[in-house]
PDB file of N, CA and C in Angstrom:
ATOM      1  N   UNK A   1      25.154  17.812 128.680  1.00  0.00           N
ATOM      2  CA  UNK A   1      25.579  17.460 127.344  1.00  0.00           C
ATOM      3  C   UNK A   1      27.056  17.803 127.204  1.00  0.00           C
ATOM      4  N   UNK A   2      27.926  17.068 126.572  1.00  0.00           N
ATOM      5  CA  UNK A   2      29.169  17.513 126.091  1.00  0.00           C
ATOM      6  C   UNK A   2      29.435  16.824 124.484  1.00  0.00           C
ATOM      7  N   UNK A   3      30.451  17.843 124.219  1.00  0.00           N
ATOM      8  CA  UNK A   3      30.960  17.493 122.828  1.00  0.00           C
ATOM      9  C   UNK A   3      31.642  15.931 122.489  1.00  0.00           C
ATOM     10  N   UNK A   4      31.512  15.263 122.088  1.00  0.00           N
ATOM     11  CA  UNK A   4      31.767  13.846 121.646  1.00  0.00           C
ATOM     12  C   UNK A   4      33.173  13.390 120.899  1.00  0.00           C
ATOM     13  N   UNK A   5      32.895  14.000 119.894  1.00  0.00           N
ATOM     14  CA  UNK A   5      33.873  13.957 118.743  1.00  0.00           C
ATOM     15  C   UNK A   5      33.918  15.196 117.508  1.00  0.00           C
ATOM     16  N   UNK A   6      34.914  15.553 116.842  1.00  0.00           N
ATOM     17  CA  UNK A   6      34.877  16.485 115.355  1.00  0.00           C
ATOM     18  C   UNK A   6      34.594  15.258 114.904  1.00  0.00           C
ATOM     19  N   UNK A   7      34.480  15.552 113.395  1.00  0.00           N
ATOM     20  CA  UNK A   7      34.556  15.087 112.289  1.00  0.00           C
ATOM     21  C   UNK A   7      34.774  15.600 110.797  1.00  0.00           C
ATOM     22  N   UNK A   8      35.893  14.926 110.366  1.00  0.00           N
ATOM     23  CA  UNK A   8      36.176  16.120 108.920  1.00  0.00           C
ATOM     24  C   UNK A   8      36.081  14.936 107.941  1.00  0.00           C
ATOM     25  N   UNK A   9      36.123  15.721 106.802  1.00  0.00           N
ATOM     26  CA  UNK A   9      35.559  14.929 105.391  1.00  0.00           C
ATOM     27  C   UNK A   9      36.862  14.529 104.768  1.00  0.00           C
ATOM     28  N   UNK A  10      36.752  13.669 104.256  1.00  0.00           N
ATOM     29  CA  UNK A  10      38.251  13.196 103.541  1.00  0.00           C
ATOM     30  C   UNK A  10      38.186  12.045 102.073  1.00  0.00           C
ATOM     31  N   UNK A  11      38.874  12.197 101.226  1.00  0.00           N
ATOM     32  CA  UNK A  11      38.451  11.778 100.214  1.00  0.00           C
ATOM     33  C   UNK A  11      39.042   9.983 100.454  1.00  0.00           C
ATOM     34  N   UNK A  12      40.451  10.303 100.909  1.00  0.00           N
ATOM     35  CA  UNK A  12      40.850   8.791 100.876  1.00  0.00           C
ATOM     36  C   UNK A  12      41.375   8.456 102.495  1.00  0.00           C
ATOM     37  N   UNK A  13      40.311   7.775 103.111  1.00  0.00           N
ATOM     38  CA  UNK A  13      40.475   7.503 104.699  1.00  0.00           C
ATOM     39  C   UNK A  13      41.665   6.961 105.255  1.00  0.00           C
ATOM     40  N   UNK A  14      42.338   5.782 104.403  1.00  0.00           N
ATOM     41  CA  UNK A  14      43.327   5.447 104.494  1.00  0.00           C
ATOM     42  C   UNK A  14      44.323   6.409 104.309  1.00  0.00           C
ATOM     43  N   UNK A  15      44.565   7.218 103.773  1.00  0.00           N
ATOM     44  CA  UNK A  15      45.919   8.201 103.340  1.00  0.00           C
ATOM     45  C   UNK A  15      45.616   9.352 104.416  1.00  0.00           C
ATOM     46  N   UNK A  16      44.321   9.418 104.919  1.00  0.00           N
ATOM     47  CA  UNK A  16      44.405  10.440 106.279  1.00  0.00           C
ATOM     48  C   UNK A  16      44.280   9.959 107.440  1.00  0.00           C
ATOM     49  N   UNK A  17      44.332   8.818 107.500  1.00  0.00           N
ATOM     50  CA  UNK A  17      44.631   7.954 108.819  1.00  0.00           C
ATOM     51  C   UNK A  17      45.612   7.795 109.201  1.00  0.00           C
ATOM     52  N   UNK A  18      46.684   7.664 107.961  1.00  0.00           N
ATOM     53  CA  UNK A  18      48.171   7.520 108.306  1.00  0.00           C
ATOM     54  C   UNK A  18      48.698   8.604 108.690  1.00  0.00           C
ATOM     55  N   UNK A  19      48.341  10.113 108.191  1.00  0.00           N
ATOM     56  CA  UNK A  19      48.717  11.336 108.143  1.00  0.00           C
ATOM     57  C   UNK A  19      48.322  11.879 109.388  1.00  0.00           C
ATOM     58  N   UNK A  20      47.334  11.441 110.157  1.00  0.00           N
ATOM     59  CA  UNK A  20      47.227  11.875 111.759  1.00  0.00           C
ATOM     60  C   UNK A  20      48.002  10.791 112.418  1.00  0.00           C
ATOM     61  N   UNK A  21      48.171   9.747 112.229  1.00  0.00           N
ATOM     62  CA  UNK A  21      48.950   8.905 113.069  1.00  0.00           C
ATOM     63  C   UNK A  21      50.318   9.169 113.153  1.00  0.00           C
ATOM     64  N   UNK A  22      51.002   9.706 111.718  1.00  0.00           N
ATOM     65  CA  UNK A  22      52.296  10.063 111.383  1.00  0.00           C
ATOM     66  C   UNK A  22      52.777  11.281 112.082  1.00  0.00           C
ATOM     67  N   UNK A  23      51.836  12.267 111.793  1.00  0.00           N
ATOM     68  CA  UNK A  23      52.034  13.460 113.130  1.00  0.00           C
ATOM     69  C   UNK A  23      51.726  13.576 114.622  1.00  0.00           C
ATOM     70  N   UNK A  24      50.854  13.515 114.578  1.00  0.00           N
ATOM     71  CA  UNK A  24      50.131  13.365 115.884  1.00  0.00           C
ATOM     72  C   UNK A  24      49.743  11.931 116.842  1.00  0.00           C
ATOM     73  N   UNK A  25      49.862  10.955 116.301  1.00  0.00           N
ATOM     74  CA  UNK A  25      50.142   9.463 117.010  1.00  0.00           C
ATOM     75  C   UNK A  25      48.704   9.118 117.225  1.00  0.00           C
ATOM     76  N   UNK A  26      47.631   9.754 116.489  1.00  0.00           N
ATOM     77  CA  UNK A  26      46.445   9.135 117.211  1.00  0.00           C
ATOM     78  C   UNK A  26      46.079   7.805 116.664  1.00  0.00           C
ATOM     79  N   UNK A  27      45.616   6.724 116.965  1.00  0.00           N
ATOM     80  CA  UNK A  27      45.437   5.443 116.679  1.00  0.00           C
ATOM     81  C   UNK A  27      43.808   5.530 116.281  1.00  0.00           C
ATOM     82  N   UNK A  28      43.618   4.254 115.462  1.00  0.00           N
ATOM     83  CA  UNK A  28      42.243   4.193 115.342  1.00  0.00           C
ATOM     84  C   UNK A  28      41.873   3.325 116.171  1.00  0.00           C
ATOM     85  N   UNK A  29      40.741   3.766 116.643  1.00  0.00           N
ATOM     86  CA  UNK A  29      39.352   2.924 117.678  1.00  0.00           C
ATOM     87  C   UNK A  29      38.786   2.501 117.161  1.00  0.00           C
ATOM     88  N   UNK A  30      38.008   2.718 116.031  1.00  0.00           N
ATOM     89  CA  UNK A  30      36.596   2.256 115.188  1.00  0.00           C
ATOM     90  C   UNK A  30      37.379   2.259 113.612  1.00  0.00           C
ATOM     91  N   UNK A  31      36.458   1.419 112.858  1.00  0.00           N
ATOM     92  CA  UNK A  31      36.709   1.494 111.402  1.00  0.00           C
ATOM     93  C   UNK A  31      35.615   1.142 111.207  1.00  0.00           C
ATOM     94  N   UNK A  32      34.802   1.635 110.754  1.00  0.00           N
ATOM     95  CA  UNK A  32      33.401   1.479 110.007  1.00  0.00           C
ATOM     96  C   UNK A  32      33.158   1.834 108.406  1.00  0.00           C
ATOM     97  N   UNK A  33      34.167   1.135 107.744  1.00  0.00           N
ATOM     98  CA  UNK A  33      33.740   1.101 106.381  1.00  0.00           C
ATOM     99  C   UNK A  33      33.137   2.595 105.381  1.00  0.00           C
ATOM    100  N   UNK A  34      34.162   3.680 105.872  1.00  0.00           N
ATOM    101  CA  UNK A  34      34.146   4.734 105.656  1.00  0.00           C
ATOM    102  C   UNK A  34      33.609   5.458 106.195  1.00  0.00           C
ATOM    103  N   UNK A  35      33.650   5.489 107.539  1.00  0.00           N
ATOM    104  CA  UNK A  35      33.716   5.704 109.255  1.00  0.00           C
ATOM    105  C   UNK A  35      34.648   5.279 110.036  1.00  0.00           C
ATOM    106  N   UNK A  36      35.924   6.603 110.397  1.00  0.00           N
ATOM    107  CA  UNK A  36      36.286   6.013 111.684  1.00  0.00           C
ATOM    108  C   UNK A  36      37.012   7.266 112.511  1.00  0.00           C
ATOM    109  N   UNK A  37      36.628   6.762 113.608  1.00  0.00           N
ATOM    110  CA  UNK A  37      37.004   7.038 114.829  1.00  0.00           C
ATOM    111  C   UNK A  37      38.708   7.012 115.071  1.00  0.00           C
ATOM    112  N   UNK A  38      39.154   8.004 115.106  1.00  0.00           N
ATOM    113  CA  UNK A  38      40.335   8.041 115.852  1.00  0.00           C
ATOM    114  C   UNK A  38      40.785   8.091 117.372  1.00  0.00           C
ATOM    115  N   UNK A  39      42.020   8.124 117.922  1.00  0.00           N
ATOM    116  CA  UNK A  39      41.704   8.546 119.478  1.00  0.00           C
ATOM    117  C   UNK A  39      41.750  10.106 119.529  1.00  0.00           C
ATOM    118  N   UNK A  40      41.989  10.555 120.807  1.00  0.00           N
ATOM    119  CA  UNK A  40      41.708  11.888 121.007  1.00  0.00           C
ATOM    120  C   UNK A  40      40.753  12.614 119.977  1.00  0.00           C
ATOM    121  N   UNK A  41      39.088  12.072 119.934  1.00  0.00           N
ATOM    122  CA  UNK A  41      37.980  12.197 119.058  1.00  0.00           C
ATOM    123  C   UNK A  41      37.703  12.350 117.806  1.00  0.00           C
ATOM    124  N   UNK A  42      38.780  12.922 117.059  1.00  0.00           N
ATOM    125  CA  UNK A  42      38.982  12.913 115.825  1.00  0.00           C
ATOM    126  C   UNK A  42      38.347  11.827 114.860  1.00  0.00           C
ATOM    127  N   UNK A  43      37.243  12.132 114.272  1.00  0.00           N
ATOM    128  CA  UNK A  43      36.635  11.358 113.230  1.00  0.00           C
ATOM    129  C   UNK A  43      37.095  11.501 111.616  1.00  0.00           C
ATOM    130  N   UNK A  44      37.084  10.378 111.109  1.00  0.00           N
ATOM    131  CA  UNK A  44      36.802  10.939 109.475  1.00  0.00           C
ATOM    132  C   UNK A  44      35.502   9.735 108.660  1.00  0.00           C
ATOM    133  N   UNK A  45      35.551  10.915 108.045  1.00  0.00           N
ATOM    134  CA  UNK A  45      34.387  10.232 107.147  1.00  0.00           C
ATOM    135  C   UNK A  45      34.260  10.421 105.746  1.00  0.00           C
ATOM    136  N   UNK A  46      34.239   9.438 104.818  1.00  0.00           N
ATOM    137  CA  UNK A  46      34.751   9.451 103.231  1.00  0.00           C
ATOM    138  C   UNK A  46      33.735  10.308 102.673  1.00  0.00           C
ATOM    139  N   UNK A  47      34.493  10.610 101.955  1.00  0.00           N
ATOM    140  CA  UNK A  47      33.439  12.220 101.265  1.00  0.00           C
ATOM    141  C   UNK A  47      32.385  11.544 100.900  1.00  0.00           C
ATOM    142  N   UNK A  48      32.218  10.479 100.041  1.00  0.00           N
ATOM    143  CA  UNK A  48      31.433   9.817  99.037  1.00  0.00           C
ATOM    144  C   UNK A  48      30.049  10.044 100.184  1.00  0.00           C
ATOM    145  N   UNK A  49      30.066   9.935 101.671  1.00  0.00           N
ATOM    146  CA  UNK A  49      29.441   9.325 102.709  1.00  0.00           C
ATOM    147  C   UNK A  49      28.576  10.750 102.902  1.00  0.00           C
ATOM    148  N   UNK A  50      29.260  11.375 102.844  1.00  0.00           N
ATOM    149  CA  UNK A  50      28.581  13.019 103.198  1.00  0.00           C
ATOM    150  C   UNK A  50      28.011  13.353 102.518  1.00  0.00           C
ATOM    151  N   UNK A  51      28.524  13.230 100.924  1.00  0.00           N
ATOM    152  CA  UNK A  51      27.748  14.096  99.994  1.00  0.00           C
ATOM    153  C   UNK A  51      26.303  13.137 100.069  1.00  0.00           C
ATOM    154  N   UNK A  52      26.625  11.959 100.472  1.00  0.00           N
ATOM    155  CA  UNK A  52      24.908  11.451 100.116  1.00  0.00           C
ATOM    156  C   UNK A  52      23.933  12.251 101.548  1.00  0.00           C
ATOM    157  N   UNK A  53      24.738  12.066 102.912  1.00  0.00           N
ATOM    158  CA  UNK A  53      24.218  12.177 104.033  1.00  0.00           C
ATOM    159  C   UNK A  53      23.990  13.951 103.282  1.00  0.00           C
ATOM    160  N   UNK A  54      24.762  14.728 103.207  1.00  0.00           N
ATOM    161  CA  UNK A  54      24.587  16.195 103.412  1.00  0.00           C
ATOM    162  C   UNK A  54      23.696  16.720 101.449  1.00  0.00           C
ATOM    163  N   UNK A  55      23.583  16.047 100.775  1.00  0.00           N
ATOM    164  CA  UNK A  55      23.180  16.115  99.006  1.00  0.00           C
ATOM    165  C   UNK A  55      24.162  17.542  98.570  1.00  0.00           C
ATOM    166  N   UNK A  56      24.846  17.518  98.995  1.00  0.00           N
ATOM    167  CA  UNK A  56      25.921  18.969  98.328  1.00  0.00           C
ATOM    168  C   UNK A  56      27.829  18.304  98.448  1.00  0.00           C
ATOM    169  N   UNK A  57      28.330  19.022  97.915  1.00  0.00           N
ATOM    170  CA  UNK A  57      30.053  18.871  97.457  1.00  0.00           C
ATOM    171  C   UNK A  57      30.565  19.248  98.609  1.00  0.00           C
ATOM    172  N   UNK A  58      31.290  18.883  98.852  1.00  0.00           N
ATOM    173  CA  UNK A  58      32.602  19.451  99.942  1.00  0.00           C
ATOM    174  C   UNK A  58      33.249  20.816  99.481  1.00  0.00           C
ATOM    175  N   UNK A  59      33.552  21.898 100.489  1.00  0.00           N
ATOM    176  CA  UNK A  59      34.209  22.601  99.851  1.00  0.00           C
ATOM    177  C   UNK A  59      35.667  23.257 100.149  1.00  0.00           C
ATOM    178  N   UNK A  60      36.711  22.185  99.816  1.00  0.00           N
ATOM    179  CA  UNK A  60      37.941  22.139 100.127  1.00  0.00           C
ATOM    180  C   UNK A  60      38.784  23.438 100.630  1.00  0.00           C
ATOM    181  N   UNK A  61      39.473  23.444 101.714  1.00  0.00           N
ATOM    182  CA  UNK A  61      40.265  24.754 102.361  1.00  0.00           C
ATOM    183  C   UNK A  61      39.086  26.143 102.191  1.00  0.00           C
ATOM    184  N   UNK A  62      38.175  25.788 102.979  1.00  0.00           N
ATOM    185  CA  UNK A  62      36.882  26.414 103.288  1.00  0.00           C
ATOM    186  C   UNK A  62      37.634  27.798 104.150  1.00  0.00           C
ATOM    187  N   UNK A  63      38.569  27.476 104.557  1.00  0.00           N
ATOM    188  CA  UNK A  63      39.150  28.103 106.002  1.00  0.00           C
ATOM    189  C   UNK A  63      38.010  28.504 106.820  1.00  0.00           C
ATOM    190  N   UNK A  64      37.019  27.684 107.370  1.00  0.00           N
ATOM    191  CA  UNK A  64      35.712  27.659 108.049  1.00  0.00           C
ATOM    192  C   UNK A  64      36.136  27.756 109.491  1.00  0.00           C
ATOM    193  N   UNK A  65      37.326  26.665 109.803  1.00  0.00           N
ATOM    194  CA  UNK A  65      37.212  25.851 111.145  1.00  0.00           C
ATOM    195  C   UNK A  65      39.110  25.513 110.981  1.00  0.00           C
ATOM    196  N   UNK A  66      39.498  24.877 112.068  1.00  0.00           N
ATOM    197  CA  UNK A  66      40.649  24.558 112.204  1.00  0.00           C
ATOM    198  C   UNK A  66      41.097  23.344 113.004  1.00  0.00           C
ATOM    199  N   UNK A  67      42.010  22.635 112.943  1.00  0.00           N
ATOM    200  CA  UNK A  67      42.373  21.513 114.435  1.00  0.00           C
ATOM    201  C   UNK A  67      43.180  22.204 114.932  1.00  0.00           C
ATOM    202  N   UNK A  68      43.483  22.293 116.020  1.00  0.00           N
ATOM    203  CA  UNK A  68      44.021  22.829 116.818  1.00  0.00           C
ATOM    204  C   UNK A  68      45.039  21.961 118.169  1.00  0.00           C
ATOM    205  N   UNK A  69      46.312  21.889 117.776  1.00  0.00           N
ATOM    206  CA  UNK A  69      47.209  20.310 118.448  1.00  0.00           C
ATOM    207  C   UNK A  69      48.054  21.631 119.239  1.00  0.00           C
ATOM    208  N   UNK A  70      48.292  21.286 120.488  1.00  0.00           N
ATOM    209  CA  UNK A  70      49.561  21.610 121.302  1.00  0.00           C
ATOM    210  C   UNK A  70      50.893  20.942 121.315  1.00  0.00           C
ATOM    211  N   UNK A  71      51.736  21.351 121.358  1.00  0.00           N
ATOM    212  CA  UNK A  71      53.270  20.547 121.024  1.00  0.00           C
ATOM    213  C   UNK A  71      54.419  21.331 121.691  1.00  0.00           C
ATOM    214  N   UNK A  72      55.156  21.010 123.286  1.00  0.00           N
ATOM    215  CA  UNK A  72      55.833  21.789 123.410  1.00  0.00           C
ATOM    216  C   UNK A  72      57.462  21.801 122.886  1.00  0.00           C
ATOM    217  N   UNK A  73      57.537  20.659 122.329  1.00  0.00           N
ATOM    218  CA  UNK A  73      58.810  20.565 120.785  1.00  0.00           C
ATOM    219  C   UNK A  73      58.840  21.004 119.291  1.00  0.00           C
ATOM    220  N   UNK A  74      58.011  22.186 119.367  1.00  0.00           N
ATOM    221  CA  UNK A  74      57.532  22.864 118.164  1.00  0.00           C
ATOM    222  C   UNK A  74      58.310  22.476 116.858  1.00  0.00           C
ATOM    223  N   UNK A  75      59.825  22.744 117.255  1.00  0.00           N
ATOM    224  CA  UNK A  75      60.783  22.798 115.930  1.00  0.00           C
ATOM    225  C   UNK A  75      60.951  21.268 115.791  1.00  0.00           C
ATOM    226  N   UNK A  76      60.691  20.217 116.522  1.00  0.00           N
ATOM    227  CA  UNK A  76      61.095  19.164 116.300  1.00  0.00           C
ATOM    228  C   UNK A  76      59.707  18.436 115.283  1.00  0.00           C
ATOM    229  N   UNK A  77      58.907  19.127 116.095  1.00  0.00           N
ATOM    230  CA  UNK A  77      57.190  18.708 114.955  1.00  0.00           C
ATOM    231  C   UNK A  77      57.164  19.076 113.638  1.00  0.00           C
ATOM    232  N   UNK A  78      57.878  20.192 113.422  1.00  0.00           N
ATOM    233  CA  UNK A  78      58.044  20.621 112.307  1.00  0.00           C
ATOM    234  C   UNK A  78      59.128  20.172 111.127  1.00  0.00           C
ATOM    235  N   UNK A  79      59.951  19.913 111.937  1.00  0.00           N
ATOM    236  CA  UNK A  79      61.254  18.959 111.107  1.00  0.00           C
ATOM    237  C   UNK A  79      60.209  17.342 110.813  1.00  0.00           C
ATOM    238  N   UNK A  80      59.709  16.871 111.439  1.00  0.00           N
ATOM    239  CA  UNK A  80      58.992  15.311 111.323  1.00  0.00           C
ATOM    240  C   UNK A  80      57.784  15.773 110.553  1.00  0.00           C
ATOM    241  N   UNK A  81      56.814  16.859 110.510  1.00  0.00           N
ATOM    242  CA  UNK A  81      56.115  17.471 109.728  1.00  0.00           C
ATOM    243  C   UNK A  81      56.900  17.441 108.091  1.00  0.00           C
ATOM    244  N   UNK A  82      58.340  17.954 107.884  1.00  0.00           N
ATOM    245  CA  UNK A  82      58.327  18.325 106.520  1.00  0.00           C
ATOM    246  C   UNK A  82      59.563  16.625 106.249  1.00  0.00           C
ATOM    247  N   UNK A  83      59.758  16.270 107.062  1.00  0.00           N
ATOM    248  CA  UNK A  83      60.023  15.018 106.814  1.00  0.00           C
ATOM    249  C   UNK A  83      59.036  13.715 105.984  1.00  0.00           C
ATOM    250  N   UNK A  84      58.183  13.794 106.586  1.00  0.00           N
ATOM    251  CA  UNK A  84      56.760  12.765 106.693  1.00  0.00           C
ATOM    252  C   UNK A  84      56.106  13.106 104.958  1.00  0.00           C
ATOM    253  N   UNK A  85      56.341  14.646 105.320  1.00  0.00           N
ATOM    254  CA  UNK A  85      55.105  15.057 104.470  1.00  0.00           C
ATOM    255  C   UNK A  85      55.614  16.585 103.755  1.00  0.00           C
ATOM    256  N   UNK A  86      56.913  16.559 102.649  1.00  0.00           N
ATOM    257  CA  UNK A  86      57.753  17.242 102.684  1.00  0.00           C
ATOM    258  C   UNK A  86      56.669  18.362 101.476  1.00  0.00           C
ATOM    259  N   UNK A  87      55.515  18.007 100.525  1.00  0.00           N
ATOM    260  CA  UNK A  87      54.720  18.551  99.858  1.00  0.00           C
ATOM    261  C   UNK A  87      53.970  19.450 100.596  1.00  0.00           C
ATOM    262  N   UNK A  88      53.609  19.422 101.959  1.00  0.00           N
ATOM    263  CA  UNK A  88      52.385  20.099 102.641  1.00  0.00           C
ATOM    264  C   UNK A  88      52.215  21.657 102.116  1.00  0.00           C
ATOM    265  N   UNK A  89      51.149  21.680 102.486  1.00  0.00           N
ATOM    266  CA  UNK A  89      50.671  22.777 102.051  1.00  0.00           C
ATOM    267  C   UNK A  89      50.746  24.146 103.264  1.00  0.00           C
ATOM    268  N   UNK A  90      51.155  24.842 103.524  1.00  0.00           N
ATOM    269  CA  UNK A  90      51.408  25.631 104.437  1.00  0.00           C
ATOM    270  C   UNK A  90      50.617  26.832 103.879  1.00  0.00           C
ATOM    271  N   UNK A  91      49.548  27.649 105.225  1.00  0.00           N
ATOM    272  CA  UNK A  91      49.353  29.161 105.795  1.00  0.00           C
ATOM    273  C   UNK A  91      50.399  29.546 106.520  1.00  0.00           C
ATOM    274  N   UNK A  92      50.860  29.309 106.848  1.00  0.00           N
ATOM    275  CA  UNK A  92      52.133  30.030 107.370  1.00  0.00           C
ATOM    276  C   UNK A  92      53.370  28.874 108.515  1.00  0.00           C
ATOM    277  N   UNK A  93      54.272  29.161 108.092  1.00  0.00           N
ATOM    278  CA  UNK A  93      55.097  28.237 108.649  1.00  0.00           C
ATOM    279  C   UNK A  93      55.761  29.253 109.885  1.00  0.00           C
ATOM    280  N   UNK A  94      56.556  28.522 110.413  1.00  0.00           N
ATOM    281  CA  UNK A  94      56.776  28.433 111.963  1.00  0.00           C
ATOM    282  C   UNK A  94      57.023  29.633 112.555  1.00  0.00           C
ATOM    283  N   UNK A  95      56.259  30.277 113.421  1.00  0.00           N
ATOM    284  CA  UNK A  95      56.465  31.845 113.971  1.00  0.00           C
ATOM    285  C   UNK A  95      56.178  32.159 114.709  1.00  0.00           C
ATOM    286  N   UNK A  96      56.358  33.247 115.452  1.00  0.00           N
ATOM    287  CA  UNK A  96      56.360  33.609 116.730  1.00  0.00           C
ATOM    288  C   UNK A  96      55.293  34.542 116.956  1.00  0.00           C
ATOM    289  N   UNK A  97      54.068  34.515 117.862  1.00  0.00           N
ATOM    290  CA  UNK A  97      52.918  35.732 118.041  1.00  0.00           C
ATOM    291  C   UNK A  97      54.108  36.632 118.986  1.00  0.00           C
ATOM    292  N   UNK A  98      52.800  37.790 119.006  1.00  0.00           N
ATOM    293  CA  UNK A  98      53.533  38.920 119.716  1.00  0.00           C
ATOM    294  C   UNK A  98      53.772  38.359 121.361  1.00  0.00           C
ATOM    295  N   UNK A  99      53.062  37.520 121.693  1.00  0.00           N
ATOM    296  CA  UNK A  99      52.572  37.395 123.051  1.00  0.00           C
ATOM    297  C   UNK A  99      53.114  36.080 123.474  1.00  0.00           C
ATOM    298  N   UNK A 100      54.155  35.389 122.337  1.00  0.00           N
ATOM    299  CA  UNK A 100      55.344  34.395 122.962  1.00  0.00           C
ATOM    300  C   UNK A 100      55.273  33.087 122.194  1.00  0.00           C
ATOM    301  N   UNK A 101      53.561  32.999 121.715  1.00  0.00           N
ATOM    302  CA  UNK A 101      53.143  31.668 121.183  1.00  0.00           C
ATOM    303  C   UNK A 101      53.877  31.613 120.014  1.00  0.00           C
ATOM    304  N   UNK A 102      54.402  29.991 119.715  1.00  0.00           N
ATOM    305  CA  UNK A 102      55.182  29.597 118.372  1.00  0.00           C
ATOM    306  C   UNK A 102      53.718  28.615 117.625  1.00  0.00           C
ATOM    307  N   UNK A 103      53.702  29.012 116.554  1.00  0.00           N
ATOM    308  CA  UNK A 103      52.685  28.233 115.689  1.00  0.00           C
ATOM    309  C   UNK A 103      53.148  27.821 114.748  1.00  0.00           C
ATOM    310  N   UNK A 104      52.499  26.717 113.746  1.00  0.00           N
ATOM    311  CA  UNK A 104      52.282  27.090 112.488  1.00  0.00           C
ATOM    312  C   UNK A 104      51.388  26.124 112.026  1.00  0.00           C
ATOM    313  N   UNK A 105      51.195  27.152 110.927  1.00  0.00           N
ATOM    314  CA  UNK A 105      49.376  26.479 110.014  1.00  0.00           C
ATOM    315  C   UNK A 105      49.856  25.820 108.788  1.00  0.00           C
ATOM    316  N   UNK A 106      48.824  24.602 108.600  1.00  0.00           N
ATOM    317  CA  UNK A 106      48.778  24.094 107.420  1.00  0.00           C
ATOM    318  C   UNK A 106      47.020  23.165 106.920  1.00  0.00           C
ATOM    319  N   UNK A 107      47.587  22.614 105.709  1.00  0.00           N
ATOM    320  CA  UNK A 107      45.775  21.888 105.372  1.00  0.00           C
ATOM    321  C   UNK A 107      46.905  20.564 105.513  1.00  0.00           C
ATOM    322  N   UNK A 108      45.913  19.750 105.758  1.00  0.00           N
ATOM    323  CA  UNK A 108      46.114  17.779 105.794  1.00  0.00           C
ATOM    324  C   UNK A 108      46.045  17.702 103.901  1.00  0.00           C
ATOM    325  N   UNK A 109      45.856  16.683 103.717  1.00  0.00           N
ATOM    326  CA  UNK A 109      45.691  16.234 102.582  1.00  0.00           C
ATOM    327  C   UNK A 109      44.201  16.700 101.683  1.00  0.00           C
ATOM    328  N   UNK A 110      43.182  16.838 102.632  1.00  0.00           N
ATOM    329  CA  UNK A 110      41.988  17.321 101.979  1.00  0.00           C
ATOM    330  C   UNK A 110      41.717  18.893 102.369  1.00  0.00           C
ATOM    331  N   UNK A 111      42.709  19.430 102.622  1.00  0.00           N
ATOM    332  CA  UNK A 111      42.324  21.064 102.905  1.00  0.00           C
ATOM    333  C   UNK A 111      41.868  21.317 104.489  1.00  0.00           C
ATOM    334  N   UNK A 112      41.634  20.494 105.247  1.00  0.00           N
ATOM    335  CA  UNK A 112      41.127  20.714 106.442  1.00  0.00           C
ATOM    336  C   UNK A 112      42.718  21.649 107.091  1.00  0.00           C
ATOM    337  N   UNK A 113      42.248  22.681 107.438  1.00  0.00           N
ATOM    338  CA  UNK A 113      43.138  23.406 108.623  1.00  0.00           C
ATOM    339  C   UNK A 113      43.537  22.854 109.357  1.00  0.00           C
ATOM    340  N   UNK A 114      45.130  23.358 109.755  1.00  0.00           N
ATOM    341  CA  UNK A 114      45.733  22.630 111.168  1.00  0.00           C
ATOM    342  C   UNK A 114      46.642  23.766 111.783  1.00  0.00           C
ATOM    343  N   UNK A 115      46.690  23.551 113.094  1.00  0.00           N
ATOM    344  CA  UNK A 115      47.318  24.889 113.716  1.00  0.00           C
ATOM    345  C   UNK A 115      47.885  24.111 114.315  1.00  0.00           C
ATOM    346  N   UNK A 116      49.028  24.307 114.794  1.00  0.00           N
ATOM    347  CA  UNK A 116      50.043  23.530 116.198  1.00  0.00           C
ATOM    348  C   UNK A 116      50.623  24.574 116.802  1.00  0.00           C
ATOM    349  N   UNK A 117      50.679  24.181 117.942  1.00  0.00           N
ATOM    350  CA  UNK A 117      51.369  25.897 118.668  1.00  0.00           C
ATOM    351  C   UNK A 117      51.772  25.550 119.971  1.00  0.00           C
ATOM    352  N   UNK A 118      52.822  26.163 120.579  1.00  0.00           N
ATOM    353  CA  UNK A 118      52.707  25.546 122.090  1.00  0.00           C
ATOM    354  C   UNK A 118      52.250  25.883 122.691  1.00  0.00           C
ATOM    355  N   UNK A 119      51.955  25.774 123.913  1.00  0.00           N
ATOM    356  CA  UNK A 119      50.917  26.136 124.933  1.00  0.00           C
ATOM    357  C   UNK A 119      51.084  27.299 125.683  1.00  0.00           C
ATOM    358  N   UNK A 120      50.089  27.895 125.670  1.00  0.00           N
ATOM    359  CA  UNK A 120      50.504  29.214 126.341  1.00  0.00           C
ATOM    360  C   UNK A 120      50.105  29.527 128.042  1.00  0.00           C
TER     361      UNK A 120
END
């Protein structure tokens, strides 16, 4: 068995389709009418779709879970980050761990966590 795909909840598919494509370049594979498939597995799926599939609310910046992107042009992701998307919502902007790694955290448009960091 192996893992397939994530999938995160999103209120407006279109406005977070553009927002992974705008950062991260992933293209869509599938569009299923509030279903789709991105590349590098990344799913979304319109809230409206869950709350029927799951009968409960979403519960926005859960800080449950995270995406997790490698980038070894950190400062340049981050300049096209507050370019793109100069409102974002930031956990912490661009910094250095003790142990060399450069990160920084933020939510997408629906609260879902995002970490970028370079590779260690």
């Amino acid at each position: 068995m192996k893992l397939k795909n994530i999938l995160i909840v999103v209120k407006d598919i279109e406005k977070s389709q553009r927002f992974y494509h705008d950062l991260f370049g992933l293209e869509m594979l599938v569009d299923n009418d509030g279903n789709m498939v991105l590349s590098e597995g990344l799913c979304l799926q319109d809230e409206k779709i869950w709350k029927q599939f799951l009968g409960a609310n979403v519960t926005s910046k859960n800080n449950a879970s995270e995406l997790y992107f490698e980038e070894s042009d950190i400062e340049a992701f981050v300049e096209k980050l507050e370019h793109y998307y100069p409102d974002v919502q930031y956990v912490n902007r661009l910094m250095t761990h003790s142990w060399g790694q450069k990160v920084v955290r933020f939510y997408d448009p629906d609260g879902n966590l995002i970490e970028v960091g370079t590779s260690m």
